[in-house]
N, C-alpha and C. Protein backbone atom coordinates (compact mmCIF):
# COMPACT_ATOMS: atom_id res chain seq x y z
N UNK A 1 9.97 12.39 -24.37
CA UNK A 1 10.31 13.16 -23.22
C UNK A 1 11.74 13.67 -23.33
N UNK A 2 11.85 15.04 -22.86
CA UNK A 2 13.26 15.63 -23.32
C UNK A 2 14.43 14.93 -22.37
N UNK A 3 13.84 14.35 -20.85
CA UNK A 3 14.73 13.46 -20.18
C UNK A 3 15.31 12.29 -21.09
N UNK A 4 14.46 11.80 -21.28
CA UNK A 4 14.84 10.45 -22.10
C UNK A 4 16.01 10.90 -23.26
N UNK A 5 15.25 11.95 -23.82
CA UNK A 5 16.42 12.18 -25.14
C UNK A 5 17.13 12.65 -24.82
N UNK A 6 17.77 12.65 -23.82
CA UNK A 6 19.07 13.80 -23.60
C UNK A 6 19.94 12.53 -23.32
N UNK A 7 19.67 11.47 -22.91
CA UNK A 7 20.90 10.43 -22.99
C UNK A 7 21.32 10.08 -21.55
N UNK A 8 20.75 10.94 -20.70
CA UNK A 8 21.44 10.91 -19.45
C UNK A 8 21.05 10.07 -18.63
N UNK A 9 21.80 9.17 -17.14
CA UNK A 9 20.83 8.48 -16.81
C UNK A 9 19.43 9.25 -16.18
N UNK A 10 18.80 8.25 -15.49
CA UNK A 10 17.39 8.55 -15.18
C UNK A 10 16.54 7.14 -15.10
N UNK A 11 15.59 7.60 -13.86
CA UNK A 11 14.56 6.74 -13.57
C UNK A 11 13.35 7.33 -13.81
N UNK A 12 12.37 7.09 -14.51
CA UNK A 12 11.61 7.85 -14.12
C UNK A 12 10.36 6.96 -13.95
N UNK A 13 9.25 7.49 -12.73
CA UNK A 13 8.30 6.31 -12.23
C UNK A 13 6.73 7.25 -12.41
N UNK A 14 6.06 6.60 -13.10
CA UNK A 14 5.16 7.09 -12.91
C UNK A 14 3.13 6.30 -11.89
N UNK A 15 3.11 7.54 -11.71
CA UNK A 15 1.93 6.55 -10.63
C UNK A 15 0.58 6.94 -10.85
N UNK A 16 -0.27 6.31 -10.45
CA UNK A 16 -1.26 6.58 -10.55
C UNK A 16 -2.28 6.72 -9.33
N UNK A 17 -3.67 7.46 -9.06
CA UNK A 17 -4.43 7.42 -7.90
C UNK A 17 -3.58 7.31 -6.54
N UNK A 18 -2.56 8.38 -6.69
CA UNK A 18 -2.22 8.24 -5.40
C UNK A 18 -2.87 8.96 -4.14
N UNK A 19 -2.91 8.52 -3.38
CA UNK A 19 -3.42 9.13 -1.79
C UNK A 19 -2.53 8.67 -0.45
N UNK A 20 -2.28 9.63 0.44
CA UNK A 20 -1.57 9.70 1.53
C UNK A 20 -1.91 10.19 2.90
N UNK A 21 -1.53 10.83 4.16
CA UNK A 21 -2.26 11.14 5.08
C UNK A 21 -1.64 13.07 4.95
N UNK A 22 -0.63 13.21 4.10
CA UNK A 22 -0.38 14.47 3.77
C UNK A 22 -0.82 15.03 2.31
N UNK A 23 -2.00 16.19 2.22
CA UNK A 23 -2.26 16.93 1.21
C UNK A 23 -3.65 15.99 0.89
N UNK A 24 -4.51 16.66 -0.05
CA UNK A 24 -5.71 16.44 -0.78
C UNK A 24 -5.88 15.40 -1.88
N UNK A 25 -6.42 14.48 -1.50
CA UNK A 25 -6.56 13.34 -2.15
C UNK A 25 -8.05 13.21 -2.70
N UNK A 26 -8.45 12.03 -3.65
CA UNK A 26 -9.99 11.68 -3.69
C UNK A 26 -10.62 11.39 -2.19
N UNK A 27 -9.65 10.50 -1.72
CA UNK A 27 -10.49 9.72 -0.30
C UNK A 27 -10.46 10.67 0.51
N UNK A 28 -9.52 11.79 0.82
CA UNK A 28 -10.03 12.81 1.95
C UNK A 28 -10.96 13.78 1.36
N UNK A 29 -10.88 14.04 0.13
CA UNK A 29 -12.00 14.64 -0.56
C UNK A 29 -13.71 14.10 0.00
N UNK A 30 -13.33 12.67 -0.35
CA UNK A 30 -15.02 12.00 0.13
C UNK A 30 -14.69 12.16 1.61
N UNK A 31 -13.99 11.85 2.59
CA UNK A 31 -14.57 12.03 3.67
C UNK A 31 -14.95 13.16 4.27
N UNK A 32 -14.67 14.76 3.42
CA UNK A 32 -14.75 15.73 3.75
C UNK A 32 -16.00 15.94 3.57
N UNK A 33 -16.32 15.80 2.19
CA UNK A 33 -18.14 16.32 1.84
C UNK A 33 -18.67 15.36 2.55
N UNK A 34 -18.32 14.05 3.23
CA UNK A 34 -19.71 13.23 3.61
C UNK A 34 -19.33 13.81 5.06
N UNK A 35 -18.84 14.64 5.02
CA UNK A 35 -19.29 15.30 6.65
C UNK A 35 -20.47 16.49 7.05
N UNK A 36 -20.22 17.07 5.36
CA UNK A 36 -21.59 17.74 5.38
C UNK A 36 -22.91 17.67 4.26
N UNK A 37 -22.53 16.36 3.66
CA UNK A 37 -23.50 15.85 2.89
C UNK A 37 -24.00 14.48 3.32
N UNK A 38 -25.14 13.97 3.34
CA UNK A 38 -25.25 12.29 3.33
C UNK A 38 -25.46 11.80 1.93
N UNK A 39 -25.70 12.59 0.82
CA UNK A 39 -25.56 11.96 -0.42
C UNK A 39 -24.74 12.51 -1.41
N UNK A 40 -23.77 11.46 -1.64
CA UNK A 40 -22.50 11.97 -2.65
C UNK A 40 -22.69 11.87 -4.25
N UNK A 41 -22.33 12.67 -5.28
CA UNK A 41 -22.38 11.65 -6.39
C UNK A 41 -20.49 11.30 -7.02
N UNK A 42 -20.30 10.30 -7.15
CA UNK A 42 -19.25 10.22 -7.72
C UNK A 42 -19.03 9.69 -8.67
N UNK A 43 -18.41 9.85 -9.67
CA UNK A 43 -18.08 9.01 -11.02
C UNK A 43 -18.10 7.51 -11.30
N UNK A 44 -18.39 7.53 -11.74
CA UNK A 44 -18.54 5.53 -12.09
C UNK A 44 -18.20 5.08 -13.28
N UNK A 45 -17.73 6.04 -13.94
CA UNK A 45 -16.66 5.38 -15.30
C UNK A 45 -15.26 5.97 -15.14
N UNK A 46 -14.68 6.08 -14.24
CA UNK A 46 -13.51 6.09 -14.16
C UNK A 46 -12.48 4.65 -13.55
N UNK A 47 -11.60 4.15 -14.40
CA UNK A 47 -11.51 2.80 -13.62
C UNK A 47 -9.78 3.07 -13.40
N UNK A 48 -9.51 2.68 -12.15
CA UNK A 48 -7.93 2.57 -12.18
C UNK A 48 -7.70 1.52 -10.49
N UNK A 49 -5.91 2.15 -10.18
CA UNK A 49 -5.92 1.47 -9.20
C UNK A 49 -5.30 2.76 -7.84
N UNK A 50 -6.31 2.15 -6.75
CA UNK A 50 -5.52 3.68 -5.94
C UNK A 50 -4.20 2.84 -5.17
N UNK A 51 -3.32 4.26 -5.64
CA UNK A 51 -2.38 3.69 -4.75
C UNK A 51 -1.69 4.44 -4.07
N UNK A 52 -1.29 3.49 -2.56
CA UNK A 52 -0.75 4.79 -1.59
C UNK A 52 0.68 4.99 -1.67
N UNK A 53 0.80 6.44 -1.19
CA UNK A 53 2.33 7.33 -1.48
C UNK A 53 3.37 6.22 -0.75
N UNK A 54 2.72 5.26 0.63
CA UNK A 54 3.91 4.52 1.27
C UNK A 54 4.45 3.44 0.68
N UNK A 55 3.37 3.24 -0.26
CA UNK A 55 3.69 1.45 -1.21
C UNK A 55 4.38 2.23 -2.40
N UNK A 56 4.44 3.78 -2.81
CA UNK A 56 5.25 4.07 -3.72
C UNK A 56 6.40 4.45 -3.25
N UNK A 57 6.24 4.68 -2.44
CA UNK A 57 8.00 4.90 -1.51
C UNK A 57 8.62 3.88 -1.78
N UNK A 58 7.93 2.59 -1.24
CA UNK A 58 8.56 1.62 -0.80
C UNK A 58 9.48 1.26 -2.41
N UNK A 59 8.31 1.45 -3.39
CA UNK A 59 8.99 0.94 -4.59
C UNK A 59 10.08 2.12 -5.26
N UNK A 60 10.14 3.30 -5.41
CA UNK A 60 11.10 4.17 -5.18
C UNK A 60 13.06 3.95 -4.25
N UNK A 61 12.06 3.29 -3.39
CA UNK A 61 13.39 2.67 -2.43
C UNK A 61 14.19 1.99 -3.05
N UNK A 62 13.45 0.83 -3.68
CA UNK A 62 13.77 -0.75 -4.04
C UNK A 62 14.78 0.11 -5.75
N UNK A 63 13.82 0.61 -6.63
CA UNK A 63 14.74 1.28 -7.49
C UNK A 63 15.98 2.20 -7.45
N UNK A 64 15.80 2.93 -6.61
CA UNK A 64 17.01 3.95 -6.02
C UNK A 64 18.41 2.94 -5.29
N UNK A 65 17.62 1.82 -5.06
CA UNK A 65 18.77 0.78 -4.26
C UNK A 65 19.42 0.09 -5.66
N UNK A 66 18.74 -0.06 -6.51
CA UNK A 66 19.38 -1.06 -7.15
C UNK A 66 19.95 0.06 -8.50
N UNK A 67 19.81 1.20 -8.18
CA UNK A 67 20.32 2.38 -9.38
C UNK A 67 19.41 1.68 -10.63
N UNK A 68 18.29 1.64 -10.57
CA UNK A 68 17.34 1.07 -12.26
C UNK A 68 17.47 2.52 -12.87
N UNK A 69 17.51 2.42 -14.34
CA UNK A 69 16.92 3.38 -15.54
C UNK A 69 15.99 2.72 -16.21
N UNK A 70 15.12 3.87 -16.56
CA UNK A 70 13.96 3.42 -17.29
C UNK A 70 12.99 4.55 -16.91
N UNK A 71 11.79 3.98 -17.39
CA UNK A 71 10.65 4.66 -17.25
C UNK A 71 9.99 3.03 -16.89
N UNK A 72 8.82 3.67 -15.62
CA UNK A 72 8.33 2.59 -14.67
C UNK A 72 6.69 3.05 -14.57
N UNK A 73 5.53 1.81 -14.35
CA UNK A 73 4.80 2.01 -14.67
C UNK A 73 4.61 1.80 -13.06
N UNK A 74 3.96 2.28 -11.92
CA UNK A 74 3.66 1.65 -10.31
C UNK A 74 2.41 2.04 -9.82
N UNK A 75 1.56 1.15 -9.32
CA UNK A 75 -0.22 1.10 -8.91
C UNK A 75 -0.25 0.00 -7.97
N UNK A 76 -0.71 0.20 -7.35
CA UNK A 76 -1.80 -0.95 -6.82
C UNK A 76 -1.85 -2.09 -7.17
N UNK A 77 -2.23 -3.69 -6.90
CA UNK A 77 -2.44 -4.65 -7.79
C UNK A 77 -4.35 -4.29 -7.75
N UNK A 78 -4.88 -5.11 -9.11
CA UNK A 78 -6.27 -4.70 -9.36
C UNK A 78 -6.64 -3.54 -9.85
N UNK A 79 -7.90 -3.53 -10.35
CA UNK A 79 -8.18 -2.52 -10.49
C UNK A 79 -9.68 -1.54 -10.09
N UNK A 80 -10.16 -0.71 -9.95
CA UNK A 80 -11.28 -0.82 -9.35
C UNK A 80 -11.95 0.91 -9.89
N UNK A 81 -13.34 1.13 -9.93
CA UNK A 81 -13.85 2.19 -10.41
C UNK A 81 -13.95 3.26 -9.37
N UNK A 82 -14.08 4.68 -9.19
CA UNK A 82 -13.93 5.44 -8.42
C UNK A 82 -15.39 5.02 -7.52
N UNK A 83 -16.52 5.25 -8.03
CA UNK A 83 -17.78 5.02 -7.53
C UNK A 83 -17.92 4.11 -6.67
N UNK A 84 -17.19 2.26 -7.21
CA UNK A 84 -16.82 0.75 -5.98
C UNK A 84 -16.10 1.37 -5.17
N UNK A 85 -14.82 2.69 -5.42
CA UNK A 85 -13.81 3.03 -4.38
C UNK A 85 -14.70 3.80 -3.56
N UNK A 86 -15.31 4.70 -3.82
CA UNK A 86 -15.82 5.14 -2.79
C UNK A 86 -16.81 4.52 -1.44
N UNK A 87 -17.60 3.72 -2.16
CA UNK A 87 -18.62 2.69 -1.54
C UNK A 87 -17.44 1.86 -0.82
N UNK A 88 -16.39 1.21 -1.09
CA UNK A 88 -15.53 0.49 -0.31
C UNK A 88 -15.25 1.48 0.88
N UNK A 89 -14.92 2.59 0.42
CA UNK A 89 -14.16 3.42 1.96
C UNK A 89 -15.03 3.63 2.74
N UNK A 90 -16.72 4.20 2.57
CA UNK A 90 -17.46 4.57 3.76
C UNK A 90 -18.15 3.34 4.21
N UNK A 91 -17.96 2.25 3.29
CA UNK A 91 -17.97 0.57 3.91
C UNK A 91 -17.27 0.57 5.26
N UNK A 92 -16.13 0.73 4.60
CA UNK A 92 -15.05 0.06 5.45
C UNK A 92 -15.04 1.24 7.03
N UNK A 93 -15.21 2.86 6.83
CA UNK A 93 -15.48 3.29 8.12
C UNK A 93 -17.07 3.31 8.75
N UNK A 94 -17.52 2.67 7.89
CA UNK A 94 -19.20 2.60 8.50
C UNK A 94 -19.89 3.95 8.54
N UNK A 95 -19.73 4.53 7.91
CA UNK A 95 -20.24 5.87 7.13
C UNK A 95 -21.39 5.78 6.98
N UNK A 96 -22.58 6.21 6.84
CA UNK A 96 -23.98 6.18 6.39
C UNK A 96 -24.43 7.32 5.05
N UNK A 97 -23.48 6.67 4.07
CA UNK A 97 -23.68 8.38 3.28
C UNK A 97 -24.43 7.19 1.72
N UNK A 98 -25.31 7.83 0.95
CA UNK A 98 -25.87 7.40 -0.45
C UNK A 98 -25.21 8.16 -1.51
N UNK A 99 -24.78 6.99 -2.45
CA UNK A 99 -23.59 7.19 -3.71
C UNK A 99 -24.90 7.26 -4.52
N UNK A 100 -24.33 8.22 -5.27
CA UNK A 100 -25.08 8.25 -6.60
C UNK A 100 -23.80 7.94 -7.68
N UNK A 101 -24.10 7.68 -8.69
CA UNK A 101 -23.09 7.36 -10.15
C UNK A 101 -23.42 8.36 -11.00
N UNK A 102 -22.47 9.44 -11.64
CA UNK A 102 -22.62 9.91 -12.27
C UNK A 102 -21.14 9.29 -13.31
N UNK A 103 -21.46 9.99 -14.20
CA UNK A 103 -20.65 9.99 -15.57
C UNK A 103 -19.71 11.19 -15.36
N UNK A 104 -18.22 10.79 -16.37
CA UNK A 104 -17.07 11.96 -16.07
C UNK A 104 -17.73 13.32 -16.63
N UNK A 105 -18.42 13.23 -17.87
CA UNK A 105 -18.92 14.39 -18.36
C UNK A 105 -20.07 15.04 -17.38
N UNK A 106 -20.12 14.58 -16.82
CA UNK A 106 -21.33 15.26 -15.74
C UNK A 106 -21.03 15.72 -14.80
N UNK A 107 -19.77 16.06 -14.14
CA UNK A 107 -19.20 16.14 -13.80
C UNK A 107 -17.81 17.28 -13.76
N UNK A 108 -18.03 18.11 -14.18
CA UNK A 108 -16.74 18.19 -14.97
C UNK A 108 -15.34 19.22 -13.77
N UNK A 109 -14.13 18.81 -13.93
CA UNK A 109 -13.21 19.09 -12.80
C UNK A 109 -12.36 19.99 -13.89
N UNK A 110 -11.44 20.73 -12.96
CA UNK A 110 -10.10 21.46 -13.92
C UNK A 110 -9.68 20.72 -14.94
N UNK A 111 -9.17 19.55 -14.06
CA UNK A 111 -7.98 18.77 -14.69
C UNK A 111 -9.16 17.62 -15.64
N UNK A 112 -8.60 17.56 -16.96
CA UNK A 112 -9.08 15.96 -17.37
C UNK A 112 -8.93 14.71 -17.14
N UNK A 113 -9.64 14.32 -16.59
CA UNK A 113 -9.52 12.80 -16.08
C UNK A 113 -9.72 11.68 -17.66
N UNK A 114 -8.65 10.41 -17.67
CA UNK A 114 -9.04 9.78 -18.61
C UNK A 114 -9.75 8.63 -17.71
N UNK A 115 -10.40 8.27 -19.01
CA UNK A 115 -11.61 7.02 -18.03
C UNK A 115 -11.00 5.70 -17.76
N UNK A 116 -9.61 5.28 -18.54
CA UNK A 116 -9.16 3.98 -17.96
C UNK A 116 -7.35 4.82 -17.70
N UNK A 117 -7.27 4.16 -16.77
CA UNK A 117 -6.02 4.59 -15.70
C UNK A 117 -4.98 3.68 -15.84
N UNK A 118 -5.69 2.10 -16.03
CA UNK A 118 -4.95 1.28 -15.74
C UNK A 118 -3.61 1.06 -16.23
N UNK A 119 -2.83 0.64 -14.91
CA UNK A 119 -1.25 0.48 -15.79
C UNK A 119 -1.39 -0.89 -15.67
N UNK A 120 0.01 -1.32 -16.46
CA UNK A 120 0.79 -2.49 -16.48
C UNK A 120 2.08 -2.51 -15.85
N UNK A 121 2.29 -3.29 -14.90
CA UNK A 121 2.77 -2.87 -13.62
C UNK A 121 4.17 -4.22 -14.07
N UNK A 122 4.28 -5.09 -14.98
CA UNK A 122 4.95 -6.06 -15.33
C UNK A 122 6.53 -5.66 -15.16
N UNK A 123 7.04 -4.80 -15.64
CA UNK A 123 7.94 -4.43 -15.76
C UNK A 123 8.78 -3.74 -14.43
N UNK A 124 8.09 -3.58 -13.78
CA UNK A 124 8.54 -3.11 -12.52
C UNK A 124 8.41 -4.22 -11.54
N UNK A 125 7.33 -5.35 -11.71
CA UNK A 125 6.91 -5.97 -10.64
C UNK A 125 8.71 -6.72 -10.32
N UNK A 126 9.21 -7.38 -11.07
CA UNK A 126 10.96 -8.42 -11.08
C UNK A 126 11.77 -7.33 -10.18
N UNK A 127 11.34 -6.19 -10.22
CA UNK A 127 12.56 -5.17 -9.59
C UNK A 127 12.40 -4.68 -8.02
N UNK A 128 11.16 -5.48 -7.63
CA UNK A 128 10.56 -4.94 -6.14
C UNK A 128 10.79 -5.83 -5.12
N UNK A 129 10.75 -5.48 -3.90
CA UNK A 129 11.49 -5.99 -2.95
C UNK A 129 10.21 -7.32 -2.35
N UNK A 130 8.92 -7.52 -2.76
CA UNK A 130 7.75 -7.41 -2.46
C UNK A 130 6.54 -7.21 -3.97
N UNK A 131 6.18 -8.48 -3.92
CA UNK A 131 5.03 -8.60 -4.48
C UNK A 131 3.84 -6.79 -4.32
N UNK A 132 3.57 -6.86 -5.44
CA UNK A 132 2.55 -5.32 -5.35
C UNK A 132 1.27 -5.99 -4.58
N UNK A 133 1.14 -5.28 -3.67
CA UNK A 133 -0.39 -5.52 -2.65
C UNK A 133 -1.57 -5.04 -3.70
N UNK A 134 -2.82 -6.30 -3.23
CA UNK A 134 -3.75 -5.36 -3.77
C UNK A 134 -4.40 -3.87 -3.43
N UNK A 135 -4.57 -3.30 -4.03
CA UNK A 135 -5.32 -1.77 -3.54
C UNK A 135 -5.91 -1.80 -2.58
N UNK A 136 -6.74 -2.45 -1.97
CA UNK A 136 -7.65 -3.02 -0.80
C UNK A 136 -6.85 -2.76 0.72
N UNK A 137 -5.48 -3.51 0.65
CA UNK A 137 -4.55 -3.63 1.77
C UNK A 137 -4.12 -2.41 2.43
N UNK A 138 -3.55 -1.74 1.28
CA UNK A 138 -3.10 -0.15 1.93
C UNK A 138 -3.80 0.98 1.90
N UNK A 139 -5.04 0.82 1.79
CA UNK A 139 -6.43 1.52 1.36
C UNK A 139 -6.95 0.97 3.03
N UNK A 140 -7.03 0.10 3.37
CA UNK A 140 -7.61 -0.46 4.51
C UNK A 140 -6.46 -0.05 6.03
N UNK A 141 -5.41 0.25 5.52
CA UNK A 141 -4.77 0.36 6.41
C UNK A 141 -3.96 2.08 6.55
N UNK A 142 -4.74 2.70 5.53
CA UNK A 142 -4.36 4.27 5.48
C UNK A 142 -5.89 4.35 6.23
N UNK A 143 -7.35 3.98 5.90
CA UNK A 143 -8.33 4.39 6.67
C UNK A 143 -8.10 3.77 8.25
N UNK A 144 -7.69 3.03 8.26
CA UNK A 144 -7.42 2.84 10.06
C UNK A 144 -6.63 4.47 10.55
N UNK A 145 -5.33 5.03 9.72
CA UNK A 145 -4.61 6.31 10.13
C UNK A 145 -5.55 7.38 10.10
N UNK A 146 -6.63 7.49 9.59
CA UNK A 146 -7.23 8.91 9.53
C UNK A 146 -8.18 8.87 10.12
């Protein structure tokens, strides 16, 4: 990365599956079509961890406070497949919609999706103000906001 090689400081954080209550996400994505679909299909080999923009703030904070350099890996704790994520969210609002599983190639979007997401979150975890929540917690508590 030309940041890195230039010598200068820098943080740089990268994230993954993020979703928030501002702009287009997967999860407002599904709750949009299951408003005019009752059967969805969504991917089922995609595996990562979703994580929300406020638990990346939070860790943004914690680095910006303590001036860190580096490059940072930040997710969710766990990990979970888009297809379980989806079935978890219209779980959790009591939705009545039927998942189908499709495959990424069956599928196919602009952007390329890789099929494992997962980070390693080790290196960041010593620098946070706060143990990383599992995905579940702020996933459960962004669907209470919407």
């Amino acid at each position: 990365m030309h940041l890195q090689a230039s010598g200068c400081r820098h943080c740089l954080l990268r994230l993954e599956w993020t979703y928030g209550l501002h702009g287009r996400n997967f999860i407002t994505k599904l709750a949009e079509r299951a408003k005019t679909s009752k059967t969805l299909r969504v991917v089922s080999d995609q595996i990562g961890s979703p994580t929300a923009t406020t638990e990346a703030a939070r860790a943004i904070c914690d680095l910006l406070e303590q001036r860190t350099e580096g490059l940072f890996h930040f997710a969710s704790a766990g990990y979970v497949g888009r297809y379980d994520m989806a079935a978890f969210v219209f779980d959790y609002l009591g939705m009545d919609v039927e998942l189908r599983p499709c495959r990424t190639r069956d599928y196919p979007e602009a952007a390329l999706r890789p099929l494992n997401s997962r980070f390693d979150c080790s290196k960041i975890q010593p620098l946070l103000s706060a143990p990383i929540a599992p995905w579940q917690e702020p996933l459960e508590r962004f669907l209470r906001e919407l």
